[in-house]
Protein backbone atom coordinates (compact mmCIF):
# COMPACT_ATOMS: atom_id res chain seq x y z
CA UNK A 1 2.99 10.17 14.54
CA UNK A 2 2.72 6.20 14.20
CA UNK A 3 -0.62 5.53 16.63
CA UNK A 4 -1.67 2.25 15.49
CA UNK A 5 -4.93 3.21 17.40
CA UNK A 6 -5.81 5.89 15.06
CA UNK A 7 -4.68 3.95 11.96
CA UNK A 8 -7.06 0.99 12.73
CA UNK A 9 -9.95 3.40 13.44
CA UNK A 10 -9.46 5.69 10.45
CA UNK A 11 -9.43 2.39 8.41
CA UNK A 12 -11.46 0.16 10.29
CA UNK A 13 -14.88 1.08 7.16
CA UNK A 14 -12.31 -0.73 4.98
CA UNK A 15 -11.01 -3.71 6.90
CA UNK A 16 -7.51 -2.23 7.55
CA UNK A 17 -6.01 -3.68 10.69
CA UNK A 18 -2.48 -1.84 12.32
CA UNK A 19 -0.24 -2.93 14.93
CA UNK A 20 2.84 -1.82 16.46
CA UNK A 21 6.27 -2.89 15.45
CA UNK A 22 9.59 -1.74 16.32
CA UNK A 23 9.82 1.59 16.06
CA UNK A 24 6.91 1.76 13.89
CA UNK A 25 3.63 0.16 12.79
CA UNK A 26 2.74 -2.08 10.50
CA UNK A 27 -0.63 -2.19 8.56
CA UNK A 28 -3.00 -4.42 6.36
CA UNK A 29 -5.83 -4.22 4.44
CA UNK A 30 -7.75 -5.84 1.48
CA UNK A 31 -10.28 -4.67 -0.83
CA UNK A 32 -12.62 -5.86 -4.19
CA UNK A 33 -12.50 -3.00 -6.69
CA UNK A 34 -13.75 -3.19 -10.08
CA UNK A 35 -11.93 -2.62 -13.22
CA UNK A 36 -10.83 1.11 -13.55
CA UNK A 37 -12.59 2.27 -9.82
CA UNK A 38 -10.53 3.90 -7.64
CA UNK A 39 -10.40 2.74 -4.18
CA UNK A 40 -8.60 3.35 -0.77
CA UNK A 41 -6.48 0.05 0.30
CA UNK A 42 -4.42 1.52 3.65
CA UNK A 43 -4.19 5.00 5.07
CA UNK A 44 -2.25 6.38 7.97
CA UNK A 45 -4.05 9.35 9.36
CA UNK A 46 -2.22 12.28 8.61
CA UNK A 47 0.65 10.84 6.86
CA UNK A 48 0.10 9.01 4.44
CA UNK A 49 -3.44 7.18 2.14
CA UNK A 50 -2.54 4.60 -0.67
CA UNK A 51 -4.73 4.34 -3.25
CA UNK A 52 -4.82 0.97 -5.93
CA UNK A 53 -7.30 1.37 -9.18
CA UNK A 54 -7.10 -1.91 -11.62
CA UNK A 55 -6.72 -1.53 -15.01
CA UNK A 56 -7.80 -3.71 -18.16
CA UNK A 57 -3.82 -4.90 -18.30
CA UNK A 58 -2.35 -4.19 -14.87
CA UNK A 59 -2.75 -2.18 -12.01
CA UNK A 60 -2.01 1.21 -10.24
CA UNK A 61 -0.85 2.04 -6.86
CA UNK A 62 -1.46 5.44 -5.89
CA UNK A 63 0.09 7.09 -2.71
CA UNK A 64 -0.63 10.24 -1.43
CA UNK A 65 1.08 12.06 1.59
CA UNK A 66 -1.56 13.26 4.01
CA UNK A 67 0.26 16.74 4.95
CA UNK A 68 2.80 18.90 3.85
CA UNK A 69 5.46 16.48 3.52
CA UNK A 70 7.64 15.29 0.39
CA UNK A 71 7.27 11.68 -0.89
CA UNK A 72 9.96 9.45 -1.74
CA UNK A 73 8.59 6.32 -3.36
CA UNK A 74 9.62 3.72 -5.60
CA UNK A 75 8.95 0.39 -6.87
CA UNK A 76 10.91 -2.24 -4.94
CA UNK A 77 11.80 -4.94 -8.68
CA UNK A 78 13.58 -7.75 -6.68
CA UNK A 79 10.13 -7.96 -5.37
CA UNK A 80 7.87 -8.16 -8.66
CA UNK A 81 6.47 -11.48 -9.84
CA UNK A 82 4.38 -12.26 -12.85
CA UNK A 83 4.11 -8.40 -13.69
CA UNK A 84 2.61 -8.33 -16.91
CA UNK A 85 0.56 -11.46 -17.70
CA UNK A 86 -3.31 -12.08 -17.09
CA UNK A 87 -4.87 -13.15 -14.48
CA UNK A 88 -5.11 -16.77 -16.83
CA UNK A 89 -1.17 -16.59 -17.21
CA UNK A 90 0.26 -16.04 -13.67
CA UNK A 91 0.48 -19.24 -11.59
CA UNK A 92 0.43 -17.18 -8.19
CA UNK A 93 -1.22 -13.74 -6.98
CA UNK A 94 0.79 -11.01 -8.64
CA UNK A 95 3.08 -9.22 -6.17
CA UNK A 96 4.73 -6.02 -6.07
CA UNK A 97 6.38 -4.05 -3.54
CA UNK A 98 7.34 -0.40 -2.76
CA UNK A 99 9.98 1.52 -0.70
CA UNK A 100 8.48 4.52 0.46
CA UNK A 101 10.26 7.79 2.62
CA UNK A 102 8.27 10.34 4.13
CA UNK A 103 10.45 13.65 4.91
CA UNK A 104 8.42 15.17 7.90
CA UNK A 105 11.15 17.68 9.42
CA UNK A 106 9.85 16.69 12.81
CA UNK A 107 10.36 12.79 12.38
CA UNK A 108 11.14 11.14 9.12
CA UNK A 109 9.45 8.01 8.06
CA UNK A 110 10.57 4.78 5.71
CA UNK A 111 9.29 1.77 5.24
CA UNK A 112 7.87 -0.92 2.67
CA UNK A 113 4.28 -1.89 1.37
CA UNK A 114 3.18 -5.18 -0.08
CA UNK A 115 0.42 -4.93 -2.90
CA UNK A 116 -1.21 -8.88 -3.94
CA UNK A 117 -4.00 -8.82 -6.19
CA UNK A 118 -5.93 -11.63 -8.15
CA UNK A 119 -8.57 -11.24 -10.35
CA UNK A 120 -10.97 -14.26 -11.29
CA UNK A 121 -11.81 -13.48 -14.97
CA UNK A 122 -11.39 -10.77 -17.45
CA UNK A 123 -12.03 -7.53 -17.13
CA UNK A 124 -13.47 -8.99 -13.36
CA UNK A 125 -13.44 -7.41 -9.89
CA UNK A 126 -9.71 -7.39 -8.65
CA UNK A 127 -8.59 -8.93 -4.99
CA UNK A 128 -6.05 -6.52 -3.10
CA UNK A 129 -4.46 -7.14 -0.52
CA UNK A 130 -1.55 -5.15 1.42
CA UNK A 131 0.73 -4.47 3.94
CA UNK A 132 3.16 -1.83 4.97
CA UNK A 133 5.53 -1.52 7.78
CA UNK A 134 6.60 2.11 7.92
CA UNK A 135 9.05 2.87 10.88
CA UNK A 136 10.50 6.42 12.42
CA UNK A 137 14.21 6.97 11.45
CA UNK A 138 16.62 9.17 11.68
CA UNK A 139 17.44 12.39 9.32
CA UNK A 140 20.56 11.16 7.93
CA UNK A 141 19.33 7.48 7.12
């Protein structure tokens, strides 16, 4: 399920580089979007495509499970910095993280993905970059 070789080609039109980890892969990407676009940041073919879209005062992260599989995800708020001030009022990139579960009956998946974004001025082009180690585990975990 976790072939880093098909995440970094299905990803490789956006930058997104994967490698294997422990029981798992990890994967990173970055991306300009403008204000209010949509735009794919990381996907995982078959699994799993996250989405980010900036907004005039924040941000969203979109996932989106790739199959017929439920989604467990939730923001990670040890993890949050500067949420909620402009660009002007944050002294480092804002930073959020996610804990994520994917409940495929064959193998379940978990892991964690990094969102960083800047943006230069107001109502600007927003900086992402990401990462997300998602790792096989076992039903009961």
């Amino acid at each position: 399920m976790l072939d880093h070789a098909a995440a970094a080609a299905a990803g490789a039109a956006h930058g997104q580089l994967a490698s294997e980890v422990a029981a798992g892969i990890g994967i990173s990407g970055h991306k300009v979007v403008a204000e209010g676009a949509r735009a794919q940041l990381l996907v995982l073919p078959g699994i799993l495509r996250i989405d980010v879209r900036p907004l005039e005062d924040g941000l969203q992260v979109i996932p989106r499970v790739l199959g017929d599989m439920p989604l467990g995800w939730e923001v990670d708020p040890s993890a949050m910095t500067d949420y909620g001030h402009t660009a002007e009022e944050t002294r480092l990139p804002a930073l959020v993280a996610f804990r994520l579960a994917v409940w495929d009956e064959a193998q379940p998946l978990a892991g964690r993905v990094v969102v960083s974004y800047t943006r230069g001025a107001e109502h600007g082009p927003t900086h992402f970059s990401a990462h997300a180690v998602i790792q096989e585990v076992s039903a009961d975990r």
